[in-house]
PDB file of N, CA and C in Angstrom:
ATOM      1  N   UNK A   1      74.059  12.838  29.266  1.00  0.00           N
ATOM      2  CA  UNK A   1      73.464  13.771  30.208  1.00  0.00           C
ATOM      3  C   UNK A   1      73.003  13.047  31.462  1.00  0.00           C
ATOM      4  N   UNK A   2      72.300  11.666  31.434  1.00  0.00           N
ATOM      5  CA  UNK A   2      71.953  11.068  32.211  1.00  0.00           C
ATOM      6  C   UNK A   2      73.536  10.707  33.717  1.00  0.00           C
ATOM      7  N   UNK A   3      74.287  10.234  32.791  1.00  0.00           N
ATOM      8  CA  UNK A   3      75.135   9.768  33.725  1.00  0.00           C
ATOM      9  C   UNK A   3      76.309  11.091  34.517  1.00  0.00           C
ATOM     10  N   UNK A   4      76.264  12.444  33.624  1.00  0.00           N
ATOM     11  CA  UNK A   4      76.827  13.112  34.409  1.00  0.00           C
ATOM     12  C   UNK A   4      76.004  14.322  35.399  1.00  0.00           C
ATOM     13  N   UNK A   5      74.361  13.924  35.094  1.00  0.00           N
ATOM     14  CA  UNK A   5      73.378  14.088  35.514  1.00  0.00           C
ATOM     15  C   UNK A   5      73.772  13.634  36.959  1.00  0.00           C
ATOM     16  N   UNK A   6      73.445  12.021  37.143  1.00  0.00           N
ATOM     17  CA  UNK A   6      73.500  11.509  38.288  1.00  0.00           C
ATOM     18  C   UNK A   6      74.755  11.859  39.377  1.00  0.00           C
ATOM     19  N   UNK A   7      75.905  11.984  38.472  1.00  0.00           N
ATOM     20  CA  UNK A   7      76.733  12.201  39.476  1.00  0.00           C
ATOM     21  C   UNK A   7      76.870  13.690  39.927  1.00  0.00           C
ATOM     22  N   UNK A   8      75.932  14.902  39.770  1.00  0.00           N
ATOM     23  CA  UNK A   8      76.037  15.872  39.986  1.00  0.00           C
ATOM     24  C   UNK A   8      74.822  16.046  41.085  1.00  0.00           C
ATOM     25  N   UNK A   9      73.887  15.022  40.865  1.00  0.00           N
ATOM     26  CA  UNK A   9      72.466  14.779  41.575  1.00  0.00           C
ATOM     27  C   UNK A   9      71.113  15.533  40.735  1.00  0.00           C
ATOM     28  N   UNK A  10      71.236  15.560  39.603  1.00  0.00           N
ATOM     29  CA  UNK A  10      70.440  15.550  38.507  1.00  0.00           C
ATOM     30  C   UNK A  10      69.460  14.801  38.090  1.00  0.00           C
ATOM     31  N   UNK A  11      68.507  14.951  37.888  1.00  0.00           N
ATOM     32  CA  UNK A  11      67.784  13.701  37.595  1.00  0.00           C
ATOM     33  C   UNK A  11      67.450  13.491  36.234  1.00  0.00           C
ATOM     34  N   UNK A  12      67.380  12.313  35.971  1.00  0.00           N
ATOM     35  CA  UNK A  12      67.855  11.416  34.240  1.00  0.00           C
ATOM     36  C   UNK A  12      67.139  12.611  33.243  1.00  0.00           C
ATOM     37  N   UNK A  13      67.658  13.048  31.913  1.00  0.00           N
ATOM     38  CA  UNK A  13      66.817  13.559  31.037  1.00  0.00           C
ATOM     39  C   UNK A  13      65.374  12.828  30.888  1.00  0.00           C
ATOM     40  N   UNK A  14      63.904  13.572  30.434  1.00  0.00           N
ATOM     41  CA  UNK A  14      63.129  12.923  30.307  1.00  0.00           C
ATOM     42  C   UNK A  14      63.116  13.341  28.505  1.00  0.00           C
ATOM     43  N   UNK A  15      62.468  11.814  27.785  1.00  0.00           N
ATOM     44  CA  UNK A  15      62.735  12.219  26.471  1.00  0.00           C
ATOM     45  C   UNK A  15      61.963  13.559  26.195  1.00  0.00           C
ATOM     46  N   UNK A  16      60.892  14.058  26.858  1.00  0.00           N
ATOM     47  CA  UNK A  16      60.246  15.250  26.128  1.00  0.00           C
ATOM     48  C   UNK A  16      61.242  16.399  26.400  1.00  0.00           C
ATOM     49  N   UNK A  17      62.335  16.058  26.633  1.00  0.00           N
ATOM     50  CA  UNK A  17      63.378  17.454  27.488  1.00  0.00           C
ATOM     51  C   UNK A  17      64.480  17.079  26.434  1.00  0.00           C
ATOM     52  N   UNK A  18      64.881  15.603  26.091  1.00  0.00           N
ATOM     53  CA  UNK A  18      65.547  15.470  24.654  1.00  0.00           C
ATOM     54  C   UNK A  18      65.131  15.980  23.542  1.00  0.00           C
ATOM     55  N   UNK A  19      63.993  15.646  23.558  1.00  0.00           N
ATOM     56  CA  UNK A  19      63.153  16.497  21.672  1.00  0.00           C
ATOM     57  C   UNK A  19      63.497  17.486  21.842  1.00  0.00           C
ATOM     58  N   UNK A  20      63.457  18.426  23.295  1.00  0.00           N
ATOM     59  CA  UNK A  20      63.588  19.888  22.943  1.00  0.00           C
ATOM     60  C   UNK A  20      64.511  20.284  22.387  1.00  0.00           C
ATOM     61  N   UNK A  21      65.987  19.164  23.121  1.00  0.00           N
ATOM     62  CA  UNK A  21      66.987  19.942  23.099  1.00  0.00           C
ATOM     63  C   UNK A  21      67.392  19.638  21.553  1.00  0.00           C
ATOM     64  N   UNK A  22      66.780  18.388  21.301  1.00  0.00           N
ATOM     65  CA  UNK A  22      67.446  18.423  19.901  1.00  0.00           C
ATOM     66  C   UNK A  22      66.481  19.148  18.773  1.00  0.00           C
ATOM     67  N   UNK A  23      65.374  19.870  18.830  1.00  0.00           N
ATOM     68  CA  UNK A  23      64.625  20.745  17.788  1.00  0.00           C
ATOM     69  C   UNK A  23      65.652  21.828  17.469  1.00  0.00           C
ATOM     70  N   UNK A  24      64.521  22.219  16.288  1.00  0.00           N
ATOM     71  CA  UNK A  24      65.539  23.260  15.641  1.00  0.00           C
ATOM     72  C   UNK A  24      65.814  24.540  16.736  1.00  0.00           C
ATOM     73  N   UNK A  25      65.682  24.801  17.746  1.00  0.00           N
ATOM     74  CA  UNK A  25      66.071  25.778  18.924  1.00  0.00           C
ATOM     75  C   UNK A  25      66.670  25.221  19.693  1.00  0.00           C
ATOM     76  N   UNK A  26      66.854  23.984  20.032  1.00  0.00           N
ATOM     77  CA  UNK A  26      67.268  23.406  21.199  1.00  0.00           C
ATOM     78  C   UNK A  26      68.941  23.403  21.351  1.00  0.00           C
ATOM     79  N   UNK A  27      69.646  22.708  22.185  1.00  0.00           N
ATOM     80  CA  UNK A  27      71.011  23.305  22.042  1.00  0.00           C
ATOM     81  C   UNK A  27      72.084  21.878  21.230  1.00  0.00           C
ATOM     82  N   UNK A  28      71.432  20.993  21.481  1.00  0.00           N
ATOM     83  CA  UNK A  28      71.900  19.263  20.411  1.00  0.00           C
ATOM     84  C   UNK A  28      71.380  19.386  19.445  1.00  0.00           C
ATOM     85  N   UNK A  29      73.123  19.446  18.465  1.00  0.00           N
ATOM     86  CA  UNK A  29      72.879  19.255  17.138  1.00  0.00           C
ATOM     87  C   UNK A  29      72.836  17.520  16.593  1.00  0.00           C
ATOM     88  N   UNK A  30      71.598  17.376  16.448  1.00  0.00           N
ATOM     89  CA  UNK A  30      71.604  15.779  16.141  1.00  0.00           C
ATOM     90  C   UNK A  30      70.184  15.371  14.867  1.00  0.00           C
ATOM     91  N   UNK A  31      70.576  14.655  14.058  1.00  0.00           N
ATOM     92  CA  UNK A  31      69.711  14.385  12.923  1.00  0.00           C
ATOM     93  C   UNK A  31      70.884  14.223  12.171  1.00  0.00           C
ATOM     94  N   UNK A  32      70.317  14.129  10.535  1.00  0.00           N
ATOM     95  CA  UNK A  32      71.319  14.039   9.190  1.00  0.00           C
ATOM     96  C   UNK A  32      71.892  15.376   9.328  1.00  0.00           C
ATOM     97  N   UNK A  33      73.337  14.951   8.272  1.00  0.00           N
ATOM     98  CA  UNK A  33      73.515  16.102   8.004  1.00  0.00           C
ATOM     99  C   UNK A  33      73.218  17.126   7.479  1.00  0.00           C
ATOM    100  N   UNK A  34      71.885  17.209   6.562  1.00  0.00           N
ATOM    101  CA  UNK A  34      71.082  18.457   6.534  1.00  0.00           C
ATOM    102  C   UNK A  34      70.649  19.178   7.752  1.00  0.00           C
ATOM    103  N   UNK A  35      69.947  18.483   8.615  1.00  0.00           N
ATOM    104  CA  UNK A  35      69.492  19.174   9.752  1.00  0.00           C
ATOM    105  C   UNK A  35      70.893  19.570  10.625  1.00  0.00           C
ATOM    106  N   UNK A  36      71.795  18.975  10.738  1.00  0.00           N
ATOM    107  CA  UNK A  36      72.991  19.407  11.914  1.00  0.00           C
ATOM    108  C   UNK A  36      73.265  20.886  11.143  1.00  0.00           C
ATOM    109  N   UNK A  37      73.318  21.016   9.978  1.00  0.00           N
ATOM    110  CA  UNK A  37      74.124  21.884   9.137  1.00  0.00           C
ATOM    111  C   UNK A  37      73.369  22.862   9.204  1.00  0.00           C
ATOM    112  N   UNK A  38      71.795  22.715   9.076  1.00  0.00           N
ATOM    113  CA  UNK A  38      70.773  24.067   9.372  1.00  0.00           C
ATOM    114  C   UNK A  38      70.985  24.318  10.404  1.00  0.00           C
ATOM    115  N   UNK A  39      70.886  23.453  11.498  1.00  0.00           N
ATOM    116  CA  UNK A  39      71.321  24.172  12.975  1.00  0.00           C
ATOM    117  C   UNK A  39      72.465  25.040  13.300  1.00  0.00           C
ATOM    118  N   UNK A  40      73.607  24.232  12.772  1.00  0.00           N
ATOM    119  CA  UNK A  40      74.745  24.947  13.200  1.00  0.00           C
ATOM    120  C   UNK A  40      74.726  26.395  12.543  1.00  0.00           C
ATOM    121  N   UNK A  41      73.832  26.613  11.300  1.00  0.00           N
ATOM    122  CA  UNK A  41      73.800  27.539   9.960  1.00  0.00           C
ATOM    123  C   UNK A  41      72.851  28.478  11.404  1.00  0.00           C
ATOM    124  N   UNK A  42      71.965  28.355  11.305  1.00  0.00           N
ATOM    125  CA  UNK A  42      70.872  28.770  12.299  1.00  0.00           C
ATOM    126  C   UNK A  42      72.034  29.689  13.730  1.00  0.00           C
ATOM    127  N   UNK A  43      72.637  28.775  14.709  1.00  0.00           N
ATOM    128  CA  UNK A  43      73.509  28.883  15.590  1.00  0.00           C
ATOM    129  C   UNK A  43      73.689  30.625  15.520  1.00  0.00           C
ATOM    130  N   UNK A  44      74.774  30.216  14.121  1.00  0.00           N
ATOM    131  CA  UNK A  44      75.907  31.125  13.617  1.00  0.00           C
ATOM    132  C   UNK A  44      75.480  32.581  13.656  1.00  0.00           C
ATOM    133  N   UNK A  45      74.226  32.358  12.894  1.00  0.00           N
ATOM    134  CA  UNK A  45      73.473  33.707  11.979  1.00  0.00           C
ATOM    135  C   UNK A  45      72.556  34.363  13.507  1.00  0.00           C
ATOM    136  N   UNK A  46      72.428  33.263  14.549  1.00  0.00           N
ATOM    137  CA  UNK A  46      71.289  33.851  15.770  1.00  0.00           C
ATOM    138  C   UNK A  46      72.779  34.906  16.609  1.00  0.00           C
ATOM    139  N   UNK A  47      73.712  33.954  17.030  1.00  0.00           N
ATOM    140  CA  UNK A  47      74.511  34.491  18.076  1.00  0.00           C
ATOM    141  C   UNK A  47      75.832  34.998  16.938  1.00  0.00           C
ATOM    142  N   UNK A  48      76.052  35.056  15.737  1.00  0.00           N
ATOM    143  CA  UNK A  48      77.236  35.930  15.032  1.00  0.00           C
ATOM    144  C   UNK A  48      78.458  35.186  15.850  1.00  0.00           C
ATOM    145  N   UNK A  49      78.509  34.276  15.855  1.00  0.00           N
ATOM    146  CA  UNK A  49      79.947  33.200  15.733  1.00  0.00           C
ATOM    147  C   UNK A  49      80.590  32.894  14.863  1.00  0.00           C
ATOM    148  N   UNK A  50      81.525  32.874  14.784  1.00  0.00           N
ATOM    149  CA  UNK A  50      82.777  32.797  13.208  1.00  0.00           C
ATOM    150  C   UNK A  50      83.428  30.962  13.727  1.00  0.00           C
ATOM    151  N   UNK A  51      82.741  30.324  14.711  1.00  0.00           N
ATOM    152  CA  UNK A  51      83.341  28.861  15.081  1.00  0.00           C
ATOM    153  C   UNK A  51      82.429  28.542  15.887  1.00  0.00           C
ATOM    154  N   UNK A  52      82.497  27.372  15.544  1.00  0.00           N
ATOM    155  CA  UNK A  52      81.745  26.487  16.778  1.00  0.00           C
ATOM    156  C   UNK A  52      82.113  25.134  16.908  1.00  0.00           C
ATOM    157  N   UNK A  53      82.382  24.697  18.311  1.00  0.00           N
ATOM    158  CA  UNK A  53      83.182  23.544  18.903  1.00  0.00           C
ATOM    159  C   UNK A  53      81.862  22.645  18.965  1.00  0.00           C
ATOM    160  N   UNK A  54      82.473  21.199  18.222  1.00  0.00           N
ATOM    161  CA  UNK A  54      81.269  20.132  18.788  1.00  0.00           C
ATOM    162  C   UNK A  54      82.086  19.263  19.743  1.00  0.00           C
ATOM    163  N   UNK A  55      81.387  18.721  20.072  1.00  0.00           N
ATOM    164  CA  UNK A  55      81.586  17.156  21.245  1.00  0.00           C
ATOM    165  C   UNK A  55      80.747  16.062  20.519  1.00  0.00           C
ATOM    166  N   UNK A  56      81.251  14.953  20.239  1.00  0.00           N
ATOM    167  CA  UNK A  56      81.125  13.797  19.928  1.00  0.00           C
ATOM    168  C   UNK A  56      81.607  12.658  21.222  1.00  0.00           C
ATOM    169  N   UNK A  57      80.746  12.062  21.597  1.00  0.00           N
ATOM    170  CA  UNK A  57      79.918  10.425  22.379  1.00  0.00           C
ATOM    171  C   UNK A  57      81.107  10.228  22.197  1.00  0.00           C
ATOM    172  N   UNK A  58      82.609   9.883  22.789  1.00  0.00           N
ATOM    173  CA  UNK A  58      83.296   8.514  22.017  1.00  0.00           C
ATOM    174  C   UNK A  58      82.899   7.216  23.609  1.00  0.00           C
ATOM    175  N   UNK A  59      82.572   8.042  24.429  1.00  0.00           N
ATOM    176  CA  UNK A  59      82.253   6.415  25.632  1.00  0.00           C
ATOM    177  C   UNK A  59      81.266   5.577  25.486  1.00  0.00           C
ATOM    178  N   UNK A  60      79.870   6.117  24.634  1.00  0.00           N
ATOM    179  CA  UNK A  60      79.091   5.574  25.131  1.00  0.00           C
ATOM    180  C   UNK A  60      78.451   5.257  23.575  1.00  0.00           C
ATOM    181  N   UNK A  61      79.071   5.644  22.552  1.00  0.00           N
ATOM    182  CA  UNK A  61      78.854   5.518  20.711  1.00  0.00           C
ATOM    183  C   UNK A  61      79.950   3.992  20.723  1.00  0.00           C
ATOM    184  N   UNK A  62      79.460   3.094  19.881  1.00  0.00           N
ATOM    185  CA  UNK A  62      80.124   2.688  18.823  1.00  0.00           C
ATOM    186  C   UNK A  62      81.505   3.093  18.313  1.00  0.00           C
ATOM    187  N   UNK A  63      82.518   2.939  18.714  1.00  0.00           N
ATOM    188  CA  UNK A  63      83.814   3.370  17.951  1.00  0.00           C
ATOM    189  C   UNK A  63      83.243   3.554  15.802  1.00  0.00           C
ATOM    190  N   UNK A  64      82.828   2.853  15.568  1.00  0.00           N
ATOM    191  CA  UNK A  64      82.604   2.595  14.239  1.00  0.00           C
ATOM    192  C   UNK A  64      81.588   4.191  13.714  1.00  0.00           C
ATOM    193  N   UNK A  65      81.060   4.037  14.780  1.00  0.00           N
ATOM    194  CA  UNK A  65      79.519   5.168  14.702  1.00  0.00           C
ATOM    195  C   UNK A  65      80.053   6.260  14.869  1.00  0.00           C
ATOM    196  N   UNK A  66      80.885   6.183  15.685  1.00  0.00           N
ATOM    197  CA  UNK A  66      81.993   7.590  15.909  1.00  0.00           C
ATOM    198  C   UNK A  66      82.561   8.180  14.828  1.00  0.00           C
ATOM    199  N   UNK A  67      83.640   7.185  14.161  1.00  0.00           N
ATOM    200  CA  UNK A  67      84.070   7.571  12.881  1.00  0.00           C
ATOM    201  C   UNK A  67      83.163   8.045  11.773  1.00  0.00           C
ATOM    202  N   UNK A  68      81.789   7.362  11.968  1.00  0.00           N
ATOM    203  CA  UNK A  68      80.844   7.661  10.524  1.00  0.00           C
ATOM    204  C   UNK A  68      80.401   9.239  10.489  1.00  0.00           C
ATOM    205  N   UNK A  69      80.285   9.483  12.166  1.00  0.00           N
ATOM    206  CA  UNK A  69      79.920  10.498  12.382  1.00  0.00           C
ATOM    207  C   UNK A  69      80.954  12.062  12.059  1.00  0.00           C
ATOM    208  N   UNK A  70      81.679  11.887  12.336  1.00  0.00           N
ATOM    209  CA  UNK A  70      83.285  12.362  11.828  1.00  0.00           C
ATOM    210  C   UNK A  70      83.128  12.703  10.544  1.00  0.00           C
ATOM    211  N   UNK A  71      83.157  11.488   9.788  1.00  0.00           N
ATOM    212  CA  UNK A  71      83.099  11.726   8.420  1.00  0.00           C
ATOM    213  C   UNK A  71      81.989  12.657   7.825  1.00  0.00           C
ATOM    214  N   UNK A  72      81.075  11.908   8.416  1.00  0.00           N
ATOM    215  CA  UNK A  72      79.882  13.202   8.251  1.00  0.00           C
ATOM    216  C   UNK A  72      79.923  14.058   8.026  1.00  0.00           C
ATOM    217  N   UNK A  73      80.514  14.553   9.006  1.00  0.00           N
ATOM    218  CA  UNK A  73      80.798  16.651   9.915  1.00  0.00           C
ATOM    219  C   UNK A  73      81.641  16.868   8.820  1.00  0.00           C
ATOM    220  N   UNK A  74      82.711  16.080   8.526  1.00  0.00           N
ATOM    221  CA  UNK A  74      83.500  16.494   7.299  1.00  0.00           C
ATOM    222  C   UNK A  74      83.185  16.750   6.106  1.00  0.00           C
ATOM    223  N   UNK A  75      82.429  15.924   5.384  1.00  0.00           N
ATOM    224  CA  UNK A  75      82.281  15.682   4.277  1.00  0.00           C
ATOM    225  C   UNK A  75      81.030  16.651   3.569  1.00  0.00           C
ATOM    226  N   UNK A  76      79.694  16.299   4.384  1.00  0.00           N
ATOM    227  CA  UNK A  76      78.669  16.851   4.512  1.00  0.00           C
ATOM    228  C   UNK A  76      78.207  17.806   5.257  1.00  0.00           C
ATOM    229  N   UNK A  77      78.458  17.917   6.782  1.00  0.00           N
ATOM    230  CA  UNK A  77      77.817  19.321   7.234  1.00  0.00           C
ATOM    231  C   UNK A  77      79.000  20.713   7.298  1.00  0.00           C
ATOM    232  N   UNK A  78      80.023  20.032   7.296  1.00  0.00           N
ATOM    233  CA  UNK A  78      81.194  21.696   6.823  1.00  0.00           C
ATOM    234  C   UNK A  78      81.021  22.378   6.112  1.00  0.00           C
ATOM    235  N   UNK A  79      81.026  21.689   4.655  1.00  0.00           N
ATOM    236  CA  UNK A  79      80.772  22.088   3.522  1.00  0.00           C
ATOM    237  C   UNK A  79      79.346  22.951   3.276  1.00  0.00           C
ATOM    238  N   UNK A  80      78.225  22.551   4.112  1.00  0.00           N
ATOM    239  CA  UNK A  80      77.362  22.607   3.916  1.00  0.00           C
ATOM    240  C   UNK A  80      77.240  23.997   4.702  1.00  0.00           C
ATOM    241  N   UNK A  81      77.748  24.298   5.613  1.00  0.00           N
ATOM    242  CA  UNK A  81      77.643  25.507   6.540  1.00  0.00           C
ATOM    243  C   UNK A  81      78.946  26.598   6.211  1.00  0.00           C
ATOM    244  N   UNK A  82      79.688  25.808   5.308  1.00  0.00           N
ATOM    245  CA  UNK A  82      80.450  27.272   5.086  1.00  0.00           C
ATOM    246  C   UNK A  82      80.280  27.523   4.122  1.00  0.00           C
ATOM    247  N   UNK A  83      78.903  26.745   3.012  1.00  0.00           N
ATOM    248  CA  UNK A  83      78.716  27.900   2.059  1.00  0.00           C
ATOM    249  C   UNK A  83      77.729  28.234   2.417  1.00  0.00           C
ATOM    250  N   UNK A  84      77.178  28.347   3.559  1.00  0.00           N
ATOM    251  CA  UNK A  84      75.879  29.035   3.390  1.00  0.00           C
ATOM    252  C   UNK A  84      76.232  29.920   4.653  1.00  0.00           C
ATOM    253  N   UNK A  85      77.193  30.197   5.447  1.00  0.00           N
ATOM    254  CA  UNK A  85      77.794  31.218   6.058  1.00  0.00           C
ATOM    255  C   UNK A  85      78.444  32.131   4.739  1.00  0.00           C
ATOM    256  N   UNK A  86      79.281  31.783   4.078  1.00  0.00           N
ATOM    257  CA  UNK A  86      80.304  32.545   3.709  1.00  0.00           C
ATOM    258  C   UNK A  86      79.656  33.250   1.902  1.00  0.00           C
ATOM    259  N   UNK A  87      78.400  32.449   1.551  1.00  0.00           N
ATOM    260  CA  UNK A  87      76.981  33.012   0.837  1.00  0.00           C
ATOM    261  C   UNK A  87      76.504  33.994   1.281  1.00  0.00           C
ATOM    262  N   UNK A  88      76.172  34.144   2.677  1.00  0.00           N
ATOM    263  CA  UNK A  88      75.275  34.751   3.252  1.00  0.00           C
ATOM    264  C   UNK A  88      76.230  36.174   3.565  1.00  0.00           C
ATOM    265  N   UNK A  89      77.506  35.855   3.496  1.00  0.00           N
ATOM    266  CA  UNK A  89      78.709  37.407   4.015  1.00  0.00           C
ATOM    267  C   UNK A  89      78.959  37.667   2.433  1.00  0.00           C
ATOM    268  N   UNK A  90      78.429  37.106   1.114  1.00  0.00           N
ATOM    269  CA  UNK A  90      78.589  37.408  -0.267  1.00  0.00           C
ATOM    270  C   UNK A  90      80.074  37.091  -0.809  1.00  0.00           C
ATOM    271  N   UNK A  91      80.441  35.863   0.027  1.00  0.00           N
ATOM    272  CA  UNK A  91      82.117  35.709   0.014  1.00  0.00           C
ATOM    273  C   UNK A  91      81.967  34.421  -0.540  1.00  0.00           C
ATOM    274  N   UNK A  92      83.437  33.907  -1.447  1.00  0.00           N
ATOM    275  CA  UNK A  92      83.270  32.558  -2.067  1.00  0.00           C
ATOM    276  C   UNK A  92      83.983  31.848  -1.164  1.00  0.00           C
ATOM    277  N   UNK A  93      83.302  30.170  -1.465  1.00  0.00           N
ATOM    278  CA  UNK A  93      83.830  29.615  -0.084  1.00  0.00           C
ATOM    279  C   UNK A  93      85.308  29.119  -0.513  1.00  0.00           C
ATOM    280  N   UNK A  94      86.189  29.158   0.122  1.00  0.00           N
ATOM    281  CA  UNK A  94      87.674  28.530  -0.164  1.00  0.00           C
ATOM    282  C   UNK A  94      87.888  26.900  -0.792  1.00  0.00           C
ATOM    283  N   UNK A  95      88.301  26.750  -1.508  1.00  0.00           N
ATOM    284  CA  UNK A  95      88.227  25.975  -2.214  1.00  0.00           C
ATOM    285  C   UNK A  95      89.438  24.940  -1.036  1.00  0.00           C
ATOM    286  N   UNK A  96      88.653  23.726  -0.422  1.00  0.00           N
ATOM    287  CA  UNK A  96      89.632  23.028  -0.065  1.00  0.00           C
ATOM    288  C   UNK A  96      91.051  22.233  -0.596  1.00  0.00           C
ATOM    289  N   UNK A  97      92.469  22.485   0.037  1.00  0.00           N
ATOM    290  CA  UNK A  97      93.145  22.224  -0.874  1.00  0.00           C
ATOM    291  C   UNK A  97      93.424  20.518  -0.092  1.00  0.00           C
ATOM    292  N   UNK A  98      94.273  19.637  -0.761  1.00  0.00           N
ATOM    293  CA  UNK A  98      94.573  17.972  -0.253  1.00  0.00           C
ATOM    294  C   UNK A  98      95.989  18.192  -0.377  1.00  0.00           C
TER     295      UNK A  98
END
């Protein structure tokens, strides 16, 4: 935010404007994957979205941190938000196939 801040003539996030954005209202989904997964769960159920697009850091993350993060979203917060979307519509969640 900072750097496409500056080039728009923005001035730098201040961290009390980060906490916001990343609390449970704010618009950054960031914490473990429990908390990303309540948010995105939260998101879904406020504005009735059937998808939601993330953006992941790759310029300014760790290539390594990138991937962990990936895995994450995969493993742990998908799973985690489409059964508690597809719970909440009284529907079973699809059983991923490999």
């Amino acid at each position: 935010m900072s750097q496409i801040g500056r080039e728009r003539g923005w001035p730098p996030m201040s961290r009390p404007q980060f906490e916001a954005m990343r609390s449970p209202r704010g618009a950054l989904a960031v914490g473990d994957p429990a908390e990303v997964a309540e948010k995105l769960v939260r998101t879904q159920q406020l504005l009735g979205v059937d998808r939601i697009l993330l953006h992941l850091s790759v310029g300014t993350m760790p290539h390594a941190d990138v991937l962990r993060a990936v895995e994450l979203l995969g493993i742990e917060v998908a799973p985690a938000v489409r059964e508690a979307t597809m719970g909440a519509a009284g529907l079973e969640p699809a059983t991923p196939t490999v």
